[in-house]
C-alpha atoms as a PDB file:
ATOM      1  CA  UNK A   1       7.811  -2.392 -87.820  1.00  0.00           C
ATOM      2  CA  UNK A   2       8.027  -6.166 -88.158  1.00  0.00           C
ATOM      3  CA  UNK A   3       5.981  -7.042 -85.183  1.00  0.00           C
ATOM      4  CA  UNK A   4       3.259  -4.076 -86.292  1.00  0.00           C
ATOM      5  CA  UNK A   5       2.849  -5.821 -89.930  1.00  0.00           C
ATOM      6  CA  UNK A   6       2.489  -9.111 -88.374  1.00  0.00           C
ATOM      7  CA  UNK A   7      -0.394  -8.050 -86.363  1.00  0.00           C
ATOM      8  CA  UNK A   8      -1.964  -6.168 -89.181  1.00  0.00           C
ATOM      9  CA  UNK A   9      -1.758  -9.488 -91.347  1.00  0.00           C
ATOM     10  CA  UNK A  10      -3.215 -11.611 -88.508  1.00  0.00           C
ATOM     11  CA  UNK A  11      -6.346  -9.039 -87.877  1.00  0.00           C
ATOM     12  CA  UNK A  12      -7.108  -8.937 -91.470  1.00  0.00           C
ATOM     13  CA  UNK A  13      -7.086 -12.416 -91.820  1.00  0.00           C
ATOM     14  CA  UNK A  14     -10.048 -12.068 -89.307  1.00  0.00           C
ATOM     15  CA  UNK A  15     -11.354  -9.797 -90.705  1.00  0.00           C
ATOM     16  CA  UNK A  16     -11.803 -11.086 -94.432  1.00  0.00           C
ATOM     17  CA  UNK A  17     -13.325 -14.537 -92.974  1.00  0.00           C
ATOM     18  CA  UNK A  18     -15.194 -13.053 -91.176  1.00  0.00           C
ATOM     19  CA  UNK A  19     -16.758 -10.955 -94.155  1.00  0.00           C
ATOM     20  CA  UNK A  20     -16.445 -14.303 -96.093  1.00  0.00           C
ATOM     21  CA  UNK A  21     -19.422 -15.360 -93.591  1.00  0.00           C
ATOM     22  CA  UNK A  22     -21.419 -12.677 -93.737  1.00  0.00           C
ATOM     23  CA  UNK A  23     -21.499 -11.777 -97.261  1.00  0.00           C
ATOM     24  CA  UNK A  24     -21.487 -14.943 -98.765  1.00  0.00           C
ATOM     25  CA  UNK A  25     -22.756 -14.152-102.538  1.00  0.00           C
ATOM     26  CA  UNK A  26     -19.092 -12.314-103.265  1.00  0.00           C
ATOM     27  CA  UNK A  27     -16.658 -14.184-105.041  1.00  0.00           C
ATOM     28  CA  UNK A  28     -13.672 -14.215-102.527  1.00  0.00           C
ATOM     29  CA  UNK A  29     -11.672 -16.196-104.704  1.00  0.00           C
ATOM     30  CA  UNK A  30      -9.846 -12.528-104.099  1.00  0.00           C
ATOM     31  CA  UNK A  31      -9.081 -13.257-100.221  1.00  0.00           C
ATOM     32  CA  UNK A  32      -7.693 -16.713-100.947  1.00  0.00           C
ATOM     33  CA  UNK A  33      -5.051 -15.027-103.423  1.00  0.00           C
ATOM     34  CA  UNK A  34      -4.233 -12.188-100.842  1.00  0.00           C
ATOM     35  CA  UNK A  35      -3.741 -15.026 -98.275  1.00  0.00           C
ATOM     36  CA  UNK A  36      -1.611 -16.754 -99.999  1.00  0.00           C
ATOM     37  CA  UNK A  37       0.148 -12.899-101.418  1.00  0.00           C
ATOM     38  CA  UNK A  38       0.735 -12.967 -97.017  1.00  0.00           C
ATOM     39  CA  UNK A  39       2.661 -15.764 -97.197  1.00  0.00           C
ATOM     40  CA  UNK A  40       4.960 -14.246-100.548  1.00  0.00           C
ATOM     41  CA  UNK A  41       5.005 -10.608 -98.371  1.00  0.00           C
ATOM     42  CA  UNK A  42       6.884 -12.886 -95.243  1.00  0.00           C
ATOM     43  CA  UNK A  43       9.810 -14.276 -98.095  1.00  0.00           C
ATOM     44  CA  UNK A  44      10.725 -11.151 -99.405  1.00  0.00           C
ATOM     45  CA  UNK A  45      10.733  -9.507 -95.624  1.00  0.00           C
ATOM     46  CA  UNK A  46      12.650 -12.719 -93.982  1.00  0.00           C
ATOM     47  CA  UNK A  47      15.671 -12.171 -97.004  1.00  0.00           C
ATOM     48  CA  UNK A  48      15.583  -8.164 -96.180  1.00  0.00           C
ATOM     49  CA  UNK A  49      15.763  -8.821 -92.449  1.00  0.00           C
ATOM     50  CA  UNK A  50      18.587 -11.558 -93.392  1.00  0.00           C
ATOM     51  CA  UNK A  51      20.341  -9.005 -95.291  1.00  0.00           C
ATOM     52  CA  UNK A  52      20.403  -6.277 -92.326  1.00  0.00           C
ATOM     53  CA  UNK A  53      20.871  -9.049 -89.522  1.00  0.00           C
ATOM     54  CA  UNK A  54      24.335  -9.690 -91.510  1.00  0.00           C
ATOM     55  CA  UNK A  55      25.782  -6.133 -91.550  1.00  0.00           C
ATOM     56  CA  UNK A  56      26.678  -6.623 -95.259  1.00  0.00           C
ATOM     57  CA  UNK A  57      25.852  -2.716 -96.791  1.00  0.00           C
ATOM     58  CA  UNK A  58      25.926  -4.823-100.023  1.00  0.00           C
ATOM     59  CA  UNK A  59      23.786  -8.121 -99.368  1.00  0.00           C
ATOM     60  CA  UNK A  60      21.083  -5.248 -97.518  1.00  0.00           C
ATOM     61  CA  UNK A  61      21.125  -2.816-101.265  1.00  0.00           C
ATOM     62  CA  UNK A  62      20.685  -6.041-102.867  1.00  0.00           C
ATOM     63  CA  UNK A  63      18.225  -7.741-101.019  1.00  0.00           C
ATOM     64  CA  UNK A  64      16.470  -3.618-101.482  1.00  0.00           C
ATOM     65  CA  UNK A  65      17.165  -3.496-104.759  1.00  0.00           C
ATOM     66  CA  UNK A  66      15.388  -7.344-105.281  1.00  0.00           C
ATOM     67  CA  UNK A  67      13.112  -8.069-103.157  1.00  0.00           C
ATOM     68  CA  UNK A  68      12.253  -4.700-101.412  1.00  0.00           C
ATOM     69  CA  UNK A  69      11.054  -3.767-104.922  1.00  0.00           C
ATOM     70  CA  UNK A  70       9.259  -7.066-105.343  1.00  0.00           C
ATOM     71  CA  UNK A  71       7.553  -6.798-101.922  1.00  0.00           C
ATOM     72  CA  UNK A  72       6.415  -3.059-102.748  1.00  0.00           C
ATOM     73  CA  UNK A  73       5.240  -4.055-105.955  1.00  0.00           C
ATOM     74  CA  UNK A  74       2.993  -6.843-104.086  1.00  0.00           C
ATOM     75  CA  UNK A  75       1.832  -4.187-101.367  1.00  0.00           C
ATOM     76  CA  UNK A  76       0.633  -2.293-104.033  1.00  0.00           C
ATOM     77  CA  UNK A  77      -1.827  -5.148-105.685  1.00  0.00           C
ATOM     78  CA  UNK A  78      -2.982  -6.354-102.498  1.00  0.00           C
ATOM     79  CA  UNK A  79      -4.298  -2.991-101.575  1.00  0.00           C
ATOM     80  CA  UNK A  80      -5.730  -2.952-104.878  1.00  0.00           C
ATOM     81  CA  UNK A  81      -7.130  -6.034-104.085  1.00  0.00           C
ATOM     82  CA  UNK A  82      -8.321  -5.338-100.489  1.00  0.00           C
ATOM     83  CA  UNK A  83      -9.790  -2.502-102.474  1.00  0.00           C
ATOM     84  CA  UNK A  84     -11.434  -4.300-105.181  1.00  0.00           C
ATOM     85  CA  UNK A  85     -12.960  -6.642-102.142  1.00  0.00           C
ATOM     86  CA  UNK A  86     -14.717  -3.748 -99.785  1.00  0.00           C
ATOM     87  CA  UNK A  87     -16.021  -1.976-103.235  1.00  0.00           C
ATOM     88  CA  UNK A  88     -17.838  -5.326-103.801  1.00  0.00           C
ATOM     89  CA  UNK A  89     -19.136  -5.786 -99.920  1.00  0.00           C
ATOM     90  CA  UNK A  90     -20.184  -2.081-100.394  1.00  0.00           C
ATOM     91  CA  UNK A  91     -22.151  -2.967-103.844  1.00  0.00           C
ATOM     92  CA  UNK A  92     -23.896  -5.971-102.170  1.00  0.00           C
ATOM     93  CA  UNK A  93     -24.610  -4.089 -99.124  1.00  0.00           C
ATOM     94  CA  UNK A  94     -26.414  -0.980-101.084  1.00  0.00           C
ATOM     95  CA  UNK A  95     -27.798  -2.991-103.815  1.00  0.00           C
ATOM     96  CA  UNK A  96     -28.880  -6.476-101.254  1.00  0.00           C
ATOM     97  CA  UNK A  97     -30.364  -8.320-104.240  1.00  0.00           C
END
């Protein structure tokens, strides 16, 4: 799974500067915050991967009760976000002034 979500963070970091070329009249002020939410998204999976690398059933419900919540909670706004971005790209494309 880890090596999967790296990949998908490193493609749509591609991806949204890519975008940030070609559609340069949207604010991406958005894509700077979920860049930065990339880096937050690699804490809270480096303490759960701690947690199961020691073999401690408490330090791994701990690190799922903390930061497992935390990181699903920050999933959730960046695909709002990531949501909130392509609505806009759409918006320009349809409506191009």
């Amino acid at each position: 799974l880890v090596p999967m979500w790296d990949s998908h963070e490193d493609k749509e970091e591609k991806l949204f500067s890519e975008l940030k070329n070609q559609y340069p009249k949207i604010d991406f002020s958005v894509i700077e915050r979920m860049f930065f939410e990339h880096k937050e998204l690699k804490g809270y999976k480096k303490v759960i991967l701690d947690a199961i690398a020691s073999g401690s059933e408490f330090e791994i419900k701990v690190a799922l009760d903390t930061d497992g919540k935390m990181m699903i909670d920050k999933i959730k706004k960046h695909i709002e976000d990531e949501n909130y971005l392509f609505d806009k790209i759409q918006n320009q494309t349809n409506n191009p002034n």
